[in-house]
Structure formats: C-alpha cells, structure tokens
N, C-alpha and C. Protein backbone atom coordinates (compact mmCIF):
# COMPACT_ATOMS: atom_id res chain seq x y z
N UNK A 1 310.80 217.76 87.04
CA UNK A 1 309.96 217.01 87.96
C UNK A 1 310.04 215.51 87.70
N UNK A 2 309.99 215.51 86.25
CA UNK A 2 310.49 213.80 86.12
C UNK A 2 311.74 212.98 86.88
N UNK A 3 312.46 214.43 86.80
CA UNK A 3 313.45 213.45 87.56
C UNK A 3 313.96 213.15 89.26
N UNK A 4 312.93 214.99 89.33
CA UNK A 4 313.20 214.89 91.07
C UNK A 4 312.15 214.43 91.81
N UNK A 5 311.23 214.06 91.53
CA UNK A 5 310.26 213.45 92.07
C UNK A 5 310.69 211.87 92.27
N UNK A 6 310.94 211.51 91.38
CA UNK A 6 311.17 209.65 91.79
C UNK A 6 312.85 209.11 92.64
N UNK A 7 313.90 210.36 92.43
CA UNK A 7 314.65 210.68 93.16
C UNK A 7 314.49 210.63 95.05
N UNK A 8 313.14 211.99 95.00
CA UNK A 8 313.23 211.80 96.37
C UNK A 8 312.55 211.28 97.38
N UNK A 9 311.84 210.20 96.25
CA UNK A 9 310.88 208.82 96.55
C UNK A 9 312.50 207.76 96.80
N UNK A 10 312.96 207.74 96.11
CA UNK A 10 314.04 206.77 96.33
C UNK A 10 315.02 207.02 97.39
N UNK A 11 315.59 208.47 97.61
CA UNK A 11 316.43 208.62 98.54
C UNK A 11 315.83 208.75 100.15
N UNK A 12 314.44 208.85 100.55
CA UNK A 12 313.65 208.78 101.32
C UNK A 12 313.55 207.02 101.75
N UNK A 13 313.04 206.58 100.34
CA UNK A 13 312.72 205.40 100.46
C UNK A 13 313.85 204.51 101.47
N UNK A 14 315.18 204.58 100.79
CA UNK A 14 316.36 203.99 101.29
C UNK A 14 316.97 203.77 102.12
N UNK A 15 316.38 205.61 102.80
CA UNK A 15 317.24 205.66 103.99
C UNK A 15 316.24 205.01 105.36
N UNK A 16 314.87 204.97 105.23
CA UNK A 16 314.15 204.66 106.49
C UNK A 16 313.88 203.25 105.99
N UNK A 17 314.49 201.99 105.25
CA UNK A 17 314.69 201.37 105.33
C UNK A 17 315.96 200.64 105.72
N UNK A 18 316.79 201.34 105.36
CA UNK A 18 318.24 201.01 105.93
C UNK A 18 318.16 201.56 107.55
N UNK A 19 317.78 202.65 107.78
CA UNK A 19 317.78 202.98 109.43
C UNK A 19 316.85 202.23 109.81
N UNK A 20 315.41 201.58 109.49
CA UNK A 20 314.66 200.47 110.77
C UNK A 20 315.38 199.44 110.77
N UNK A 21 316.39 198.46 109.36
CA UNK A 21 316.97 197.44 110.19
C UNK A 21 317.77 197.59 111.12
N UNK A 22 318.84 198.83 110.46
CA UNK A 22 319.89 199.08 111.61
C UNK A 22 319.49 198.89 113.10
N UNK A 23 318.44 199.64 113.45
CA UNK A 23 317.56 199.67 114.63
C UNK A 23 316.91 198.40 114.94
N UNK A 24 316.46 197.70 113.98
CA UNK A 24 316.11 196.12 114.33
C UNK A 24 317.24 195.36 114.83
N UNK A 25 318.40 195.57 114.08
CA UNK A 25 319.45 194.37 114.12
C UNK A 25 320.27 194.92 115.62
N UNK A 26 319.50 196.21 115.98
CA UNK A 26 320.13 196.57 117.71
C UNK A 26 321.58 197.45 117.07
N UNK A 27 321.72 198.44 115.86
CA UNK A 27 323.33 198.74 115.58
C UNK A 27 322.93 200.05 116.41
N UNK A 28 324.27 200.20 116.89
CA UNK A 28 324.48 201.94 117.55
C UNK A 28 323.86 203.10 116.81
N UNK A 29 323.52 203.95 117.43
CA UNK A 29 323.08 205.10 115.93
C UNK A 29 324.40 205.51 115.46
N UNK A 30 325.47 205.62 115.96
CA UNK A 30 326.63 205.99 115.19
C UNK A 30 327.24 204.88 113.98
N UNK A 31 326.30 203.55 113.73
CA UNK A 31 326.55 203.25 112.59
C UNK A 31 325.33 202.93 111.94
N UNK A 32 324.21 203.29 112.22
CA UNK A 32 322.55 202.74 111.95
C UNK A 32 322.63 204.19 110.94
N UNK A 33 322.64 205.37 111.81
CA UNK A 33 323.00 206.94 110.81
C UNK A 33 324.02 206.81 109.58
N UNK A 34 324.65 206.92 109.79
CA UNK A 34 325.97 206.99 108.43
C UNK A 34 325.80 205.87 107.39
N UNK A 35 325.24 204.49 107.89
CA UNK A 35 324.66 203.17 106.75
C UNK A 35 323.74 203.78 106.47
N UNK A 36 322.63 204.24 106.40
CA UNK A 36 321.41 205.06 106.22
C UNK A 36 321.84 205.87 105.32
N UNK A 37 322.77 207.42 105.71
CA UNK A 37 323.12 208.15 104.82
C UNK A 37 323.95 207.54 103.68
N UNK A 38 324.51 206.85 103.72
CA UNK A 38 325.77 205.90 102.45
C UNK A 38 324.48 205.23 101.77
N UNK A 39 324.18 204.56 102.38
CA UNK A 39 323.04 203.74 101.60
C UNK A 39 321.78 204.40 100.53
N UNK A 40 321.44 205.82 101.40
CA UNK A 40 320.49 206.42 100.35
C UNK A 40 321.45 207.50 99.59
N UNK A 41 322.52 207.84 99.61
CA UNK A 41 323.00 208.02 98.72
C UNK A 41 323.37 208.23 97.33
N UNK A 42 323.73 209.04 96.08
CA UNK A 42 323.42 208.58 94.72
C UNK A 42 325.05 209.55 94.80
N UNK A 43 325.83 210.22 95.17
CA UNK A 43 327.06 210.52 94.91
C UNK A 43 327.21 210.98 93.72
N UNK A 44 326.45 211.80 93.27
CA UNK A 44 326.03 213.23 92.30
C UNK A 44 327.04 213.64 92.04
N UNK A 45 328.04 214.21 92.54
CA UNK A 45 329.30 215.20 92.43
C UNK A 45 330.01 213.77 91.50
N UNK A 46 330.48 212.39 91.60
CA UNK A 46 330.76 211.76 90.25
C UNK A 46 330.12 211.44 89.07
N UNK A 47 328.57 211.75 89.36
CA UNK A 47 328.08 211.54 88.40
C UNK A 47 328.27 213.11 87.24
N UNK A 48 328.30 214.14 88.22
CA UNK A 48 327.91 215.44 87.20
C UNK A 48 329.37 215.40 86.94
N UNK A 49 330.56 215.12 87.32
CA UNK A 49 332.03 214.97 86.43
C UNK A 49 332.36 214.10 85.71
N UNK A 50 331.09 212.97 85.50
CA UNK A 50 331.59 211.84 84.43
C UNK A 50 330.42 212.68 83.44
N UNK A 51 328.97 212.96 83.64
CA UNK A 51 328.34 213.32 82.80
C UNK A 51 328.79 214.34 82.02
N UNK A 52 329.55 215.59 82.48
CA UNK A 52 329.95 217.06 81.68
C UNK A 52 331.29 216.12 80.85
N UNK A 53 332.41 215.56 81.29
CA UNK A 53 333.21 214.83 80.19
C UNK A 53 332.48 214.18 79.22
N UNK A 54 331.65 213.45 79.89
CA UNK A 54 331.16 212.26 78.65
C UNK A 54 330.66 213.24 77.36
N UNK A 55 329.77 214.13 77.51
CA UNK A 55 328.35 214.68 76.93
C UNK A 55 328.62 216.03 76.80
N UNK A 56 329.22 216.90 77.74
CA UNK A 56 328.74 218.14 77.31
C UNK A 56 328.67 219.02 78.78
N UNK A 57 328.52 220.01 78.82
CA UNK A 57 327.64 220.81 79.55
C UNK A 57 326.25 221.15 79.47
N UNK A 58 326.38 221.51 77.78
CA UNK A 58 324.95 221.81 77.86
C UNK A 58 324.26 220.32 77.30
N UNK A 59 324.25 218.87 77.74
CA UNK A 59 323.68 218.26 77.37
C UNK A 59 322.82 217.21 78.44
N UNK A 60 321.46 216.92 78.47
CA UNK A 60 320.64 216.78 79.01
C UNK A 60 321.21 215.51 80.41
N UNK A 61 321.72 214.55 79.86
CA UNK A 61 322.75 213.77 81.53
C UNK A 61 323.26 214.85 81.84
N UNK A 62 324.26 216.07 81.96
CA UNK A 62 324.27 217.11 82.69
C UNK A 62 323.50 217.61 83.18
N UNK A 63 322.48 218.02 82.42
CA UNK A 63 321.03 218.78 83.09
C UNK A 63 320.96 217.84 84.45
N UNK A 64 320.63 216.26 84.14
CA UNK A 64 319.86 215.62 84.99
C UNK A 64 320.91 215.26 86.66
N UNK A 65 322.08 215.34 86.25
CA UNK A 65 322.94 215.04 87.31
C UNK A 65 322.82 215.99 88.10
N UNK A 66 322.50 217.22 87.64
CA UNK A 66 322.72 218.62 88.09
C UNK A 66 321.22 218.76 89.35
N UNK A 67 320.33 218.54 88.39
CA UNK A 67 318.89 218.29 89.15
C UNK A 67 318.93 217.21 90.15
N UNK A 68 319.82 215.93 89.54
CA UNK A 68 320.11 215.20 91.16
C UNK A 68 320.68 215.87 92.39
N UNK A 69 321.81 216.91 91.86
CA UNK A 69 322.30 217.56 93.45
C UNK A 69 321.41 218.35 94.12
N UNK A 70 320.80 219.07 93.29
CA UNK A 70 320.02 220.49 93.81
C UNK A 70 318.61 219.41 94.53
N UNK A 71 318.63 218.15 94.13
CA UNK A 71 317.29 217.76 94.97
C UNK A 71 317.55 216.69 96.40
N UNK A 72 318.84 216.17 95.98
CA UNK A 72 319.67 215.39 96.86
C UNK A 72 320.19 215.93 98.13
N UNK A 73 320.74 217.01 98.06
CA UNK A 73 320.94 218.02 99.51
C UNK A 73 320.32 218.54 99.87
N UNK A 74 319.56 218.66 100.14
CA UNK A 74 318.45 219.21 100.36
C UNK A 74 317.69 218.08 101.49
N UNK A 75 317.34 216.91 100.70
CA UNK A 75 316.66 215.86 101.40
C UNK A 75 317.52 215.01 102.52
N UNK A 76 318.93 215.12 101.80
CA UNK A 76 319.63 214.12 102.95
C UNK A 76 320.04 215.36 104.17
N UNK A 77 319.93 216.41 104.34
CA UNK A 77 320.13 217.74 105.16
C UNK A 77 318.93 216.90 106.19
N UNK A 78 317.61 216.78 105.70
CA UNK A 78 316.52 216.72 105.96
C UNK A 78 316.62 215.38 107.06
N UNK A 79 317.17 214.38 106.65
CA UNK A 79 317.53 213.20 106.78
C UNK A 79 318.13 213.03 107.92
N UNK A 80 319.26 213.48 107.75
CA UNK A 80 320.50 214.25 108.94
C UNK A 80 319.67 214.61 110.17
N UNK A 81 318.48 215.56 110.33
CA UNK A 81 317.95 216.11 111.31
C UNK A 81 317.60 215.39 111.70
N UNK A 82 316.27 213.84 111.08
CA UNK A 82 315.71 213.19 111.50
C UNK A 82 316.57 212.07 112.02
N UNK A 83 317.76 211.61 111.72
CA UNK A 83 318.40 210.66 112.14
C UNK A 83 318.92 211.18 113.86
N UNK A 84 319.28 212.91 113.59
CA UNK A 84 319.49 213.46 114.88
C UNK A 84 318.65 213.36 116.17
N UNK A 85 317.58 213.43 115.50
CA UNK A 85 316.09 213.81 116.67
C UNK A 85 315.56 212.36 116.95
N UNK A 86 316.00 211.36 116.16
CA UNK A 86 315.42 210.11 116.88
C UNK A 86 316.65 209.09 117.41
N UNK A 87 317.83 210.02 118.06
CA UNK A 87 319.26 209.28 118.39
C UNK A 87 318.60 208.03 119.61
N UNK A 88 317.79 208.63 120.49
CA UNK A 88 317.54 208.08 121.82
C UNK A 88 316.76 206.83 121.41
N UNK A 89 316.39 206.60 120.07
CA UNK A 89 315.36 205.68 119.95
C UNK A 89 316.97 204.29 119.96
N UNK A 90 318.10 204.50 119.97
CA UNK A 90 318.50 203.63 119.63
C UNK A 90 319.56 203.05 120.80
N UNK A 91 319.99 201.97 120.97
CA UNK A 91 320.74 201.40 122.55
C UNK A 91 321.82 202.37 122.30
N UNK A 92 322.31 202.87 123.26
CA UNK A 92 323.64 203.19 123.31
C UNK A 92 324.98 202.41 122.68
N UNK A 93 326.57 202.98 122.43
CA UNK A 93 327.17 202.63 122.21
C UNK A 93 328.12 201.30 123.15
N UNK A 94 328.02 202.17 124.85
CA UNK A 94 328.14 201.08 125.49
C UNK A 94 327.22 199.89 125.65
N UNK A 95 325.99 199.70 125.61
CA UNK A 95 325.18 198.97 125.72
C UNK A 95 325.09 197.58 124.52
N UNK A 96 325.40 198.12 123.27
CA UNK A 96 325.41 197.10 122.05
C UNK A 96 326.95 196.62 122.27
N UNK A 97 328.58 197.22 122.66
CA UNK A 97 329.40 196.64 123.07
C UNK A 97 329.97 195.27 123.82
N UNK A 98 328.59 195.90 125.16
CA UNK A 98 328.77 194.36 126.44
C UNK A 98 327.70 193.71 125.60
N UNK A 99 326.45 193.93 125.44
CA UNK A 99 325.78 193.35 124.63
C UNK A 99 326.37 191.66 123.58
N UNK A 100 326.83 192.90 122.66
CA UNK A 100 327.75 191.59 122.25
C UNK A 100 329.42 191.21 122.11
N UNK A 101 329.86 191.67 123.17
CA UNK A 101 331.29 191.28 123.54
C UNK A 101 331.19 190.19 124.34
N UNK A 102 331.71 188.56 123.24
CA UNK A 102 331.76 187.32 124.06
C UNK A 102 333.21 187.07 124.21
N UNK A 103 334.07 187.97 124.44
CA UNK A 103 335.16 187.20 124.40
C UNK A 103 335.75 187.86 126.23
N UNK A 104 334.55 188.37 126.72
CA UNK A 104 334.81 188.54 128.31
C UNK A 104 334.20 186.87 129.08
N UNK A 105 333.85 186.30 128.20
CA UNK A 105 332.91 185.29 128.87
C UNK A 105 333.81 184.04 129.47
C-alpha cells in the first residue's frame, strides 16, 4: 500500500493535468490522449528488468517494480476509457489544422 497508493495519486495526478492543457492549448485528442498517457506514465517493464539484474528477484526494488505494474495497468486501462468517453470534448482534427495552418494565407 505504501507504494501503490502514492503511485496512483501520481499517475492520476499526471494524466488530468497533462490532458486539461492539451485541451486548453486547443491540441486534437489524437495528441492531447497519447501526451496524457506518455506523460503519466512510469514504464515499469524497464524498471522491473533493470531492478531483477541489479538486485535480485527476490529483492525488495523487485517487489516494488512489480507492485508498480500490477497497479499501473490497471489505472492507465482506466485512463484510456476516460480519455475515450470525453473525445467530443475536444476540436476536431480538421478544425485545429485550418485553425492553425498560416501558410494558406
């Protein structure tokens, strides 16, 4: 709990801050979503193959990398849906294009 609790305060935290600017700064959801997901991010699968070389298997940075995945997929799954279900909140792809394409001008 020590470790998945402040985990999925942070990977929560990250991502609905990185998705309202995206959405402030007017980005498409096809790059407001994926900066969101990259951004809250922690990329577990290098951490649990540097931690089992470094340390061990059975040694506690293993334990904890391990507890990062099992709490990490889970939430960004979660994430995924919500980025899905609020697509319309964001301008379209054509719309941010003409938007800011000055080189028709």
């Amino acid at each position: 709990m020590l470790i998945a609790i402040p985990l999925l305060i942070q990977t929560v935290l990250i991502f609905y801050v990185t998705y309202f600017w995206m959405k402030k700064w007017r980005q498409p959801h096809n790059v407001a979503a994926p900066g969101a997901m990259i951004g809250a991010s922690n990329f577990f699968e290098l951490a649990v193959a540097v931690a089992i070389s470094l340390f061990g298997v059975t040694s506690g940075a293993a334990l904890a990398t391990i507890v990062g995945v099992l709490v990490e997929v889970p939430v960004m799954l979660a994430l995924v849906s919500y980025a899905n279900r609020t697509r319309g909140q964001f301008a379209s792809d054509d719309q941010v294009s003409t938007s800011t394409d000055h080189s028709k001008t």
